[in-house]
N, C-alpha and C. Protein backbone atom coordinates (compact mmCIF):
# COMPACT_ATOMS: atom_id res chain seq x y z
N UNK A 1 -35.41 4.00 -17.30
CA UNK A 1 -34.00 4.17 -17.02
C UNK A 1 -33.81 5.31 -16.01
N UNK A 2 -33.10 4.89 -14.86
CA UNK A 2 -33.07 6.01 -14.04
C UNK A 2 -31.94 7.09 -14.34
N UNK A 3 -31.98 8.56 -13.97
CA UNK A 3 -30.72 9.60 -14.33
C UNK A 3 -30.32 10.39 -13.10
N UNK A 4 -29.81 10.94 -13.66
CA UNK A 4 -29.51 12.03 -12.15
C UNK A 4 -29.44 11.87 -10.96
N UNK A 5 -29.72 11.86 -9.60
CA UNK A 5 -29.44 11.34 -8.37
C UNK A 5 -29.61 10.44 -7.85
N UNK A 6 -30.36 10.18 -8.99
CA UNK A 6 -31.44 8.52 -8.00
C UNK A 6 -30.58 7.64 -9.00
N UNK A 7 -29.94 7.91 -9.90
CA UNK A 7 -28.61 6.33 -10.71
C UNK A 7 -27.49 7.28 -9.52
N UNK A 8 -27.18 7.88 -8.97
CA UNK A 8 -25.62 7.82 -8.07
C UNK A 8 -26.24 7.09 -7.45
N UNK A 9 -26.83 7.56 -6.83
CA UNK A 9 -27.46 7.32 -5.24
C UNK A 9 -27.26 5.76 -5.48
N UNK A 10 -28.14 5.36 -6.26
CA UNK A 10 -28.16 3.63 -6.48
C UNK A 10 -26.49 3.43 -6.77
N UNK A 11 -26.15 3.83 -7.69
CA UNK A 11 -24.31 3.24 -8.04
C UNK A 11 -23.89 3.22 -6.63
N UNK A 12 -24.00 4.47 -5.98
CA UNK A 12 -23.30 4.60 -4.69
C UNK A 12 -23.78 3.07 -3.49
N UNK A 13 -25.06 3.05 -3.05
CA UNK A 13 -25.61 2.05 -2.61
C UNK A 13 -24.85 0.46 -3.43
N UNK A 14 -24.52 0.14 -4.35
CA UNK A 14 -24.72 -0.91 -5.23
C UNK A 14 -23.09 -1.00 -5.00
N UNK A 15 -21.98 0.10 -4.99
CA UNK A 15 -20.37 0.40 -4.54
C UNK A 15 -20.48 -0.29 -2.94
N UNK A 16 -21.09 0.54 -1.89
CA UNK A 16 -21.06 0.35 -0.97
C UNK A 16 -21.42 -1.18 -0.50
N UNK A 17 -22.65 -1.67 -0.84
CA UNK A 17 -22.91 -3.05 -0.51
C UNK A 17 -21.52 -3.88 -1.36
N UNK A 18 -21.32 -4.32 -2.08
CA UNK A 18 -19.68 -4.66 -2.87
C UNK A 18 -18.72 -4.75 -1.67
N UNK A 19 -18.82 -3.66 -1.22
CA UNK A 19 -17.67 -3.38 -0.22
C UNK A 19 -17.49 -3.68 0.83
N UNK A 20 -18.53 -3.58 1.07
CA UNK A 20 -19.15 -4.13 2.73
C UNK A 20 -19.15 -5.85 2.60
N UNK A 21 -19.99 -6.57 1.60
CA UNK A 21 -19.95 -7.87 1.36
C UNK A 21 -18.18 -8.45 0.85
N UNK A 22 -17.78 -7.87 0.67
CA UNK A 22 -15.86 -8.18 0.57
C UNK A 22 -15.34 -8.21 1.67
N UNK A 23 -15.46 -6.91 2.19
CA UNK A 23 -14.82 -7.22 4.01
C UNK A 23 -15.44 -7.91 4.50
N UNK A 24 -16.84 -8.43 4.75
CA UNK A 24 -16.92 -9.27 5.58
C UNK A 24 -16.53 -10.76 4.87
N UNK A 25 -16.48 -11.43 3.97
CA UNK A 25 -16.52 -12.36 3.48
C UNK A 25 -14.67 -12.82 4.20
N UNK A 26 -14.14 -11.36 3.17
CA UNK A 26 -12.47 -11.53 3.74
C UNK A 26 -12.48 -11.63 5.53
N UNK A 27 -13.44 -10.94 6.35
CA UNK A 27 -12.81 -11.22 7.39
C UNK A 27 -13.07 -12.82 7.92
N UNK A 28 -14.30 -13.65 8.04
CA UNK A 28 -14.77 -14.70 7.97
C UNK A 28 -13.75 -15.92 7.62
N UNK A 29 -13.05 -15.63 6.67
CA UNK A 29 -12.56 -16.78 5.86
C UNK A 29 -11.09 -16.31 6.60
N UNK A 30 -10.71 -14.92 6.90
CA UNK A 30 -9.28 -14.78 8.06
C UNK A 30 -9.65 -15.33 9.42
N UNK A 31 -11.23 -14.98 9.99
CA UNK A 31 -10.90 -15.91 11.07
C UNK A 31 -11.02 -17.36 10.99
N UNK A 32 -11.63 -18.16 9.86
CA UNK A 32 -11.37 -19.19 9.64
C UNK A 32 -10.07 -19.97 9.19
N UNK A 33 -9.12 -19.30 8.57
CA UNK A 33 -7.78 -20.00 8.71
C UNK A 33 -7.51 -19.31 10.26
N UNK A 34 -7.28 -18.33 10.98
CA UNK A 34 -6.64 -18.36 12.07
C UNK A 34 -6.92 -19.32 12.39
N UNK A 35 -8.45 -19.85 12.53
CA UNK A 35 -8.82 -20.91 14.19
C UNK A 35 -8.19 -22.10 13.62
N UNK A 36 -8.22 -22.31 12.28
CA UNK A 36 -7.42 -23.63 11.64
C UNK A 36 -5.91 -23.88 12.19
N UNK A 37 -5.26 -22.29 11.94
CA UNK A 37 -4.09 -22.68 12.20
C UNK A 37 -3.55 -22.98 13.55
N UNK A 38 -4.52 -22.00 14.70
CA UNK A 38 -4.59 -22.32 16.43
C UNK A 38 -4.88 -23.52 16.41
N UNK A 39 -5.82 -24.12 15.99
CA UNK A 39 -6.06 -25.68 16.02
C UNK A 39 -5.28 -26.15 16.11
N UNK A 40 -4.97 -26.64 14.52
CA UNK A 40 -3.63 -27.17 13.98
C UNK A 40 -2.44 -27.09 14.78
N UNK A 41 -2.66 -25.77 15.09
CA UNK A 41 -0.46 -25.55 16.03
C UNK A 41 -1.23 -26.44 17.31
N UNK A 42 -1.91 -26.11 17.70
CA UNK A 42 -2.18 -26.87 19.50
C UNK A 42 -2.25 -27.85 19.36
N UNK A 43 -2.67 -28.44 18.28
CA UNK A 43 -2.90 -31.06 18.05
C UNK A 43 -1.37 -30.95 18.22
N UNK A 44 -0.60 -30.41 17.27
CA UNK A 44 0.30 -30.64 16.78
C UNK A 44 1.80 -30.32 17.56
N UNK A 45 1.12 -29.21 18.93
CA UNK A 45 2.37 -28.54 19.33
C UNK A 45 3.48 -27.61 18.73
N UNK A 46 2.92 -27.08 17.91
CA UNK A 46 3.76 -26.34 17.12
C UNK A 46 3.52 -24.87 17.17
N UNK A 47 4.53 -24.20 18.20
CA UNK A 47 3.87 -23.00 18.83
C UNK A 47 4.03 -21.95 17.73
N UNK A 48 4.67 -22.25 16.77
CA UNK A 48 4.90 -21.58 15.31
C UNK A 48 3.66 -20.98 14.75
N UNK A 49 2.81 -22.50 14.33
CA UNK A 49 1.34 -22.53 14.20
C UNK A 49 0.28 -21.70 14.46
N UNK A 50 1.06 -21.75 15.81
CA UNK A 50 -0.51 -20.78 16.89
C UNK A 50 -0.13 -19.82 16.66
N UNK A 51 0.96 -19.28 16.53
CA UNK A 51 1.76 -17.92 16.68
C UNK A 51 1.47 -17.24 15.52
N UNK A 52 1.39 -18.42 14.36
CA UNK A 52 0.97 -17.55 13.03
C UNK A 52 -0.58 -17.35 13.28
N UNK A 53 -1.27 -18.53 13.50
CA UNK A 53 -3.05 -18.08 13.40
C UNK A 53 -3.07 -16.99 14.19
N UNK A 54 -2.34 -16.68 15.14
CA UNK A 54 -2.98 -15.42 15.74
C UNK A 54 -2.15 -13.92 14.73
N UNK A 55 -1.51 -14.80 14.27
CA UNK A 55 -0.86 -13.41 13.45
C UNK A 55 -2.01 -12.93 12.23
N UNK A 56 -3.06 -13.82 11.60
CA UNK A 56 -3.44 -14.26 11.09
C UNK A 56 -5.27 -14.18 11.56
N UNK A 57 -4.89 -13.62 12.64
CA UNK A 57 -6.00 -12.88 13.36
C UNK A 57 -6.10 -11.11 13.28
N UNK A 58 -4.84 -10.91 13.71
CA UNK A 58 -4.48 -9.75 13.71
C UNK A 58 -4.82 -8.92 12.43
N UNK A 59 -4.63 -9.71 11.56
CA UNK A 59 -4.48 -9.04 9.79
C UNK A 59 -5.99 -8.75 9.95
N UNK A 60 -7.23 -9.44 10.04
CA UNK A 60 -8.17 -10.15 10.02
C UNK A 60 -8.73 -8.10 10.34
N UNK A 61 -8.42 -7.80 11.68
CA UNK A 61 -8.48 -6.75 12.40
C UNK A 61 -8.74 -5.40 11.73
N UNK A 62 -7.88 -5.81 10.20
CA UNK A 62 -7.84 -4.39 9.28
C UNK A 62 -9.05 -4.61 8.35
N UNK A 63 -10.09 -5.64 8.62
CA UNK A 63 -11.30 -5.59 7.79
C UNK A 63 -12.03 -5.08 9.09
N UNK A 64 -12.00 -5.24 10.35
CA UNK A 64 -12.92 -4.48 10.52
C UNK A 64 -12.68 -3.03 10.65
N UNK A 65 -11.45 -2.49 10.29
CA UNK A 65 -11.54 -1.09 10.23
C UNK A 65 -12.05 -0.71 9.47
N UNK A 66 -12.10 -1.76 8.03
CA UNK A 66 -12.51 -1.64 6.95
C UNK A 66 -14.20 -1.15 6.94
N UNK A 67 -14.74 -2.02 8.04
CA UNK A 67 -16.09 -2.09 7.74
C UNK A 67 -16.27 -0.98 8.53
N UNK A 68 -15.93 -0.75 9.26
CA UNK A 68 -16.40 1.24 10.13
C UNK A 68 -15.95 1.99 9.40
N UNK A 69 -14.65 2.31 8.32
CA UNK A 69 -14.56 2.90 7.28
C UNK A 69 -15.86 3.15 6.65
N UNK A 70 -15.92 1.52 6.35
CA UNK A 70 -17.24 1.56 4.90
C UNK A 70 -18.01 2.24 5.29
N UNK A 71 -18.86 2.32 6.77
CA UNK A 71 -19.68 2.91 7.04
C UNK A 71 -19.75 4.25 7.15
N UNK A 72 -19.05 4.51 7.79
CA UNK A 72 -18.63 6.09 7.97
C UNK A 72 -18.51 6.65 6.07
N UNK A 73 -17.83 6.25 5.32
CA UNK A 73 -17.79 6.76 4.25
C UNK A 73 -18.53 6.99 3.17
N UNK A 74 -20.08 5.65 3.48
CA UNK A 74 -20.91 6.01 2.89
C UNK A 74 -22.18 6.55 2.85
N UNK A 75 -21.95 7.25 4.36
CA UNK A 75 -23.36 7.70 5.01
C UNK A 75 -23.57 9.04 3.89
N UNK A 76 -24.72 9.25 3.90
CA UNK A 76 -25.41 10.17 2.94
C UNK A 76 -24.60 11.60 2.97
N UNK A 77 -24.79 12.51 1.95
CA UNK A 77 -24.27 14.27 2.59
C UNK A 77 -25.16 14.65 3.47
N UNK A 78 -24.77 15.26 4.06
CA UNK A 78 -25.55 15.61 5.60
C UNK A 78 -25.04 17.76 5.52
N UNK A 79 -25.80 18.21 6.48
CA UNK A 79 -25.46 19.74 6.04
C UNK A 79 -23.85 20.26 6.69
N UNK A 80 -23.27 19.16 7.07
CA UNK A 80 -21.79 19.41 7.88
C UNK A 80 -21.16 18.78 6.34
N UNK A 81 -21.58 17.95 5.70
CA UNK A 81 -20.51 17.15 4.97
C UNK A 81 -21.36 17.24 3.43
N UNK A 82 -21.43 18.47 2.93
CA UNK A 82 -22.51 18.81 1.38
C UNK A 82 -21.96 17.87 0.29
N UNK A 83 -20.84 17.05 0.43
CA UNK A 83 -20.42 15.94 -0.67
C UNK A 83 -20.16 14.79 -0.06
N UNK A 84 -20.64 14.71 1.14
CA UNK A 84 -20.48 13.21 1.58
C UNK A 84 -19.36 13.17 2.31
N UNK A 85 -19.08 11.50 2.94
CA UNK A 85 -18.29 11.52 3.97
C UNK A 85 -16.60 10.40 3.12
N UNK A 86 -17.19 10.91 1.63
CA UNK A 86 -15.60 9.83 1.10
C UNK A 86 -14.47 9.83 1.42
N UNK A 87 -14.39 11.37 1.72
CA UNK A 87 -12.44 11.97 2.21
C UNK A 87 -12.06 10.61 3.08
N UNK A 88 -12.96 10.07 4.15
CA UNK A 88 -12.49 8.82 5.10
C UNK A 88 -12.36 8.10 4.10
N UNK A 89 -12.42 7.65 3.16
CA UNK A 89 -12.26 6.33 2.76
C UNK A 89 -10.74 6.44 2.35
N UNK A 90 -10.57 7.98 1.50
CA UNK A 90 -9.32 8.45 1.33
C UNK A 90 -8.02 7.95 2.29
N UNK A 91 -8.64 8.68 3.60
CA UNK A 91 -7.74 8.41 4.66
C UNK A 91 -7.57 7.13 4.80
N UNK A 92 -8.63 5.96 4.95
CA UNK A 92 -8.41 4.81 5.50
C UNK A 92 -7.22 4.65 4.37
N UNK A 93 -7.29 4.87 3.36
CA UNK A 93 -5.90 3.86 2.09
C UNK A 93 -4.63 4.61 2.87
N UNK A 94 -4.58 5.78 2.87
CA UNK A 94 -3.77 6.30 3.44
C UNK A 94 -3.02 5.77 4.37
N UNK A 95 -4.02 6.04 5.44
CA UNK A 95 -3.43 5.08 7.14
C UNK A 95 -3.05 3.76 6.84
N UNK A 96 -3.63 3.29 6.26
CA UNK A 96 -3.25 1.53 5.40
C UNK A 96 -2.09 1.25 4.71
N UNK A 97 -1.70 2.50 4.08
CA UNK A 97 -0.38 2.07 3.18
C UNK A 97 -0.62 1.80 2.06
N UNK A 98 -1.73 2.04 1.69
CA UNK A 98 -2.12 1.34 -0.02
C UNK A 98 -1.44 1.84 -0.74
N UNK A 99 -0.59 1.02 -1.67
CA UNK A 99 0.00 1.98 -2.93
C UNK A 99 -0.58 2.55 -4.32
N UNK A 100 -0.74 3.83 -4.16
CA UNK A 100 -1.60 4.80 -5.17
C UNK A 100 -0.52 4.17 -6.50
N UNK A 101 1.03 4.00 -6.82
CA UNK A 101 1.10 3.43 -8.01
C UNK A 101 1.59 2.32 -7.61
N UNK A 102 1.57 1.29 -8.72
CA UNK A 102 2.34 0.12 -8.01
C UNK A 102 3.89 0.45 -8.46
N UNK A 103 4.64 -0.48 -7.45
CA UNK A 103 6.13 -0.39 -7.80
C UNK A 103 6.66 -0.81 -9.12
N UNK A 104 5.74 -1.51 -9.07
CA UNK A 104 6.45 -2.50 -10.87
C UNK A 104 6.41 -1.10 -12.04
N UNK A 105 5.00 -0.23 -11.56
CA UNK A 105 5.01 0.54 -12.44
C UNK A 105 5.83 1.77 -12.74
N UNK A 106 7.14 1.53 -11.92
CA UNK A 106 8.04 2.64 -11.90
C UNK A 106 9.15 2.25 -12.50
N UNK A 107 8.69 0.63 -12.65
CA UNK A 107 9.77 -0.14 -13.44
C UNK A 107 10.54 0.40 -14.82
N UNK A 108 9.93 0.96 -15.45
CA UNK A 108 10.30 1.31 -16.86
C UNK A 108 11.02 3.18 -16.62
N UNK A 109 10.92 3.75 -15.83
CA UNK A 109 11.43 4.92 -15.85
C UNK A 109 12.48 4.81 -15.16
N UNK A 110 12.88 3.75 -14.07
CA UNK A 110 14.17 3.48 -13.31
C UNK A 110 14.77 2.54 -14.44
N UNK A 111 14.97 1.68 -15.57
CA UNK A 111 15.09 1.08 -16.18
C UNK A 111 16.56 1.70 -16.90
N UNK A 112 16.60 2.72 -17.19
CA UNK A 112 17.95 3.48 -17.92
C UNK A 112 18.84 3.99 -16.82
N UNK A 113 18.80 3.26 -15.18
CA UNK A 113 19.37 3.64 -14.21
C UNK A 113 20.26 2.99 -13.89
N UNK A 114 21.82 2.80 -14.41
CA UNK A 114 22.57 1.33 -13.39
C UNK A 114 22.33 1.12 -12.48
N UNK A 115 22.39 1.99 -11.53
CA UNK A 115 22.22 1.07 -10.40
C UNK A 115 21.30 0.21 -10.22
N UNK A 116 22.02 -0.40 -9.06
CA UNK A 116 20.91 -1.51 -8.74
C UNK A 116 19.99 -0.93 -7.69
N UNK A 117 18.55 -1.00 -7.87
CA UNK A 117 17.52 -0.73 -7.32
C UNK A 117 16.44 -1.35 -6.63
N UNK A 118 15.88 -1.69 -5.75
CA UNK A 118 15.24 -2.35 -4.54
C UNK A 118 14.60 -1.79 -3.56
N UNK A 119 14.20 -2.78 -3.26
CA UNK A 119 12.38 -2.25 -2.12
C UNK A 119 12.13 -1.03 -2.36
N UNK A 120 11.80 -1.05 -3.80
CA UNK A 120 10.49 0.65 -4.13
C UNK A 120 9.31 0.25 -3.22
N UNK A 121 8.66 1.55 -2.83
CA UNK A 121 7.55 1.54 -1.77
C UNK A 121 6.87 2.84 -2.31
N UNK A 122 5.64 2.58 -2.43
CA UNK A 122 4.92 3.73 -2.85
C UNK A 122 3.69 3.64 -1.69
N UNK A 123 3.23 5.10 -1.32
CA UNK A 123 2.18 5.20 -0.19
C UNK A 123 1.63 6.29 -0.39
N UNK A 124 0.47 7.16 0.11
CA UNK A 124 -0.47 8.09 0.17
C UNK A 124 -1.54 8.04 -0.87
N UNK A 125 -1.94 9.25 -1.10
CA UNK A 125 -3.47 9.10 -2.19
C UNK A 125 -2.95 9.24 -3.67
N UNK A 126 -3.70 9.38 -4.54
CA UNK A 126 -3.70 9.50 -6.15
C UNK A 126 -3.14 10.86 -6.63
N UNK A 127 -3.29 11.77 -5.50
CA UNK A 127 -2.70 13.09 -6.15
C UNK A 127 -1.58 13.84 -5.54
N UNK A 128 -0.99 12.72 -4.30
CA UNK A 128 -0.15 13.35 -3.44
C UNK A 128 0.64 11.70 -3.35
N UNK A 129 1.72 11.11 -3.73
CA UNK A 129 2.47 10.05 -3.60
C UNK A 129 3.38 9.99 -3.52
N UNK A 130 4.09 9.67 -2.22
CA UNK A 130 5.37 9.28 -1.85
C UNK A 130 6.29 8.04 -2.40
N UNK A 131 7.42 8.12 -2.41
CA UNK A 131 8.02 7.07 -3.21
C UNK A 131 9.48 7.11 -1.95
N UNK A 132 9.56 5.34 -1.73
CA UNK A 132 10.79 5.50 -1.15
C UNK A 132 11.34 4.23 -1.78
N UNK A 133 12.71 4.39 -2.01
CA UNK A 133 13.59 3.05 -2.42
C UNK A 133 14.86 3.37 -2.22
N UNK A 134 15.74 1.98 -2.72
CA UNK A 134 16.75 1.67 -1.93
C UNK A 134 17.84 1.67 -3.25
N UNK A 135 18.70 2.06 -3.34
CA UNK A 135 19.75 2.08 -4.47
C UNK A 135 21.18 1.76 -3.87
N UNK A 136 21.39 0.88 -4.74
CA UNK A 136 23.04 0.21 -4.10
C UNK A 136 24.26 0.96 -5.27
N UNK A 137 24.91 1.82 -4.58
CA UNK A 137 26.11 2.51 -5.65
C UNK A 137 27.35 2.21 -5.41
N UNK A 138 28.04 2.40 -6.12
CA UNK A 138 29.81 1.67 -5.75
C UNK A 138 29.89 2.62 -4.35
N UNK A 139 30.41 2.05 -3.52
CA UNK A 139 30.83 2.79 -2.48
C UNK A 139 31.74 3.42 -2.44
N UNK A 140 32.44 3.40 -3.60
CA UNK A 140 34.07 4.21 -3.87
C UNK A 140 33.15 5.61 -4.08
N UNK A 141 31.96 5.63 -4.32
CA UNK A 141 31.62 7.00 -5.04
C UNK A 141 31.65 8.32 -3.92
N UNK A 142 31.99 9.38 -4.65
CA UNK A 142 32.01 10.31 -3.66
C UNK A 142 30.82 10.95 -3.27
N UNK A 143 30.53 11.45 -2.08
CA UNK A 143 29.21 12.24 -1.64
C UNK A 143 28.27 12.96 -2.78
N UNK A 144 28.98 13.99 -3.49
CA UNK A 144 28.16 14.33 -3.98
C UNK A 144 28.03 13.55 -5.66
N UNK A 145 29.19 12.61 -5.63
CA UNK A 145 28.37 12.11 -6.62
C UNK A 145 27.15 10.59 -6.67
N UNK A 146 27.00 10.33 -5.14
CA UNK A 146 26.25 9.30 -5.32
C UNK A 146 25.04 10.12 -4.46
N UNK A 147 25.34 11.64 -4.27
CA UNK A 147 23.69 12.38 -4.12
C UNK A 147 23.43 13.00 -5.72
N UNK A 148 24.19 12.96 -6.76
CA UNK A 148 23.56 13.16 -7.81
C UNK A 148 23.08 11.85 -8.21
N UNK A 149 23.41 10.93 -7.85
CA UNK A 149 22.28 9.46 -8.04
C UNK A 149 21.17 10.00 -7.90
N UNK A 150 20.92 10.03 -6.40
CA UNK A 150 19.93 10.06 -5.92
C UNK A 150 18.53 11.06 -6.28
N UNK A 151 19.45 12.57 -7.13
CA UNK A 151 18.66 13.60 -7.79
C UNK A 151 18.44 13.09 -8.47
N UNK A 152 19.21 12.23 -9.89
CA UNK A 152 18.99 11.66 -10.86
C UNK A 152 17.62 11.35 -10.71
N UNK A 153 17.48 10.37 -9.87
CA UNK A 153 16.50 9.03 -9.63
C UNK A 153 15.08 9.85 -9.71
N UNK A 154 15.22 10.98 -8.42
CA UNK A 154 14.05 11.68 -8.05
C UNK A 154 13.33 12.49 -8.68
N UNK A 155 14.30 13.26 -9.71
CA UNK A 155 13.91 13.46 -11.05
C UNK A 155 13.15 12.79 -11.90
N UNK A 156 13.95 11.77 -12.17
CA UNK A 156 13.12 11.00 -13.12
C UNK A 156 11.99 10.92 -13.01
N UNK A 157 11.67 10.08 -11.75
CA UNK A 157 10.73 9.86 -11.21
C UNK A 157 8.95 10.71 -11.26
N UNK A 158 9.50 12.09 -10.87
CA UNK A 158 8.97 13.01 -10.63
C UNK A 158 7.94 13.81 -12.13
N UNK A 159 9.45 13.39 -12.88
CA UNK A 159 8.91 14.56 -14.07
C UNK A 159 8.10 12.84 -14.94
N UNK A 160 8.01 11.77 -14.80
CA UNK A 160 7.00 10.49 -15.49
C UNK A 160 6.04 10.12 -14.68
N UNK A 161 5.93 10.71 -13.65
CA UNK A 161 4.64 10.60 -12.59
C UNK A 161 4.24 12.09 -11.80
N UNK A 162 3.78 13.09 -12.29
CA UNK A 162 3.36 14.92 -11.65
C UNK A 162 2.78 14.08 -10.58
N UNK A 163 2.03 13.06 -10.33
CA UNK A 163 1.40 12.61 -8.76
C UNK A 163 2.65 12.64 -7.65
N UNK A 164 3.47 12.49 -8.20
CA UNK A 164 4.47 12.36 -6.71
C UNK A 164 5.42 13.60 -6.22
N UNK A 165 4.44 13.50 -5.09
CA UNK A 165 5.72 14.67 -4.75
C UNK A 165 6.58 14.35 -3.84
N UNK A 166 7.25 13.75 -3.37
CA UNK A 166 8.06 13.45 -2.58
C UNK A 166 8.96 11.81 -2.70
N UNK A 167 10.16 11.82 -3.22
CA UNK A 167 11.16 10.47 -3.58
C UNK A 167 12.32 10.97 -2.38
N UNK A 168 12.30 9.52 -1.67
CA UNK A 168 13.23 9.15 -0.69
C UNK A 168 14.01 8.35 -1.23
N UNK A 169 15.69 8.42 -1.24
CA UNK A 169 16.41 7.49 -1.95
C UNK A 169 17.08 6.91 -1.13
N UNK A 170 17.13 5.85 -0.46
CA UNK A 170 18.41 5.44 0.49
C UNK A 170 19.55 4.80 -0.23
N UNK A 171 20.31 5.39 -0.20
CA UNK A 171 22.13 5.00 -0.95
C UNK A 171 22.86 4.34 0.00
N UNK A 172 22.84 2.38 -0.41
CA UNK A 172 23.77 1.68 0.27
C UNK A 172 24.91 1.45 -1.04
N UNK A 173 25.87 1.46 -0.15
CA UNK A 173 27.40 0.90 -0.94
C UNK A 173 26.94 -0.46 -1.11
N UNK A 174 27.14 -1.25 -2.38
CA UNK A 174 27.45 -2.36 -2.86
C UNK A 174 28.02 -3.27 -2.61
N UNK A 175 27.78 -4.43 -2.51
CA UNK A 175 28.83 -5.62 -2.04
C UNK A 175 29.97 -5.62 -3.14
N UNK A 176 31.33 -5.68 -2.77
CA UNK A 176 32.16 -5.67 -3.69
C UNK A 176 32.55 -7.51 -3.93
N UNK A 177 32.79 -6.95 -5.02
CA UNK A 177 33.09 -8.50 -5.82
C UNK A 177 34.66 -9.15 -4.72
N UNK A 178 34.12 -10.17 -4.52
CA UNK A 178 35.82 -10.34 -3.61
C UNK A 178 36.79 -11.66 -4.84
N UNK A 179 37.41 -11.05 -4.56
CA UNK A 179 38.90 -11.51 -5.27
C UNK A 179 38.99 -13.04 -5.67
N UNK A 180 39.42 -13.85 -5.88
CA UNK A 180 39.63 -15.06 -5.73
C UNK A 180 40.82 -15.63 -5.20
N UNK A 181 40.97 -16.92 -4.16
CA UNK A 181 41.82 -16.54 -3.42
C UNK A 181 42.46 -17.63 -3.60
């Protein structure tokens, strides 16, 4: 049974190949629907088609950042980098937009909130997470009471998740119910 550096070393190796064999698999099978869908739109004339496979190319693009990530992130510690080169992998989620919580999971602490609430967006790393969403309040409300919404919210937020430091609230007025006529 192996212990100590030589089981990371292997976990690490055994993480990395995983990772590397995912992006490429995912990119392969993205450029294989693109060329399907360029195909497809050009028999067919449907500049929609083409317009998506190449959209559909494009996506394709963020596996290979993926895979110079991978690389870069799992090259050995070296005497510039005494724990390795992971912080990039950090960054890549980062630059990516990955959401450190998911939105659904904010579901239950916005839950005792009337308002109505929409496009939560969560972004950055595990110990630093931004939160932005959208809250619809009567528009009759006055300034500072639909910015105590918005403290409300950020509060909440804040003190059921210590990871986040930073809640953006955007406050739209509500569609009002119209009359019957």
């Amino acid at each position: 049974m192996m212990a100590g550096p030589a089981m990371a070393v292997s976990a690490s190796r055994i993480t990395r190949d995983g990772v590397r064999r995912v992006l490429w698999i995912t990119l392969l099978l993205n450029v294989a629907v693109s060329a399907g869908k360029i195909l497809v739109g050009k028999l067919s004339g449907s500049l929609a088609m083409v317009a998506d496979g190449y959209h559909s190319l494009v996506d394709g693009s963020t596996n290979v950042m993926g895979l110079v990530v991978a690389t870069f992130a799992y090259t050995p510690p070296d005497p510039g980098h005494p724990y390795g080169h992971r912080k990039l992998l950090g960054a890549f989620h980062v630059l990516t937009d990955r959401a450190p919580i998911p939105p659904d999971a904010l579901g239950p602490v916005l839950a005792g909130i009337p308002e109505v609430i929409r496009g939560i967006r969560t972004r950055g790393s595990a110990d630093a997470v931004f939160v932005d969403l959208i809250v619809h309040v009567d528009g009759d409300l006055s300034l500072r009471a639909a910015h105590d919404v918005a403290d409300g919210i950020e509060e909440a937020l804040m003190r059921a998740h210590p990871e986040i430091v930073d809640v953006v609230v955007h406050l739209e007025p509500a569609a009002r119910e119209r009359a019957a006529t």
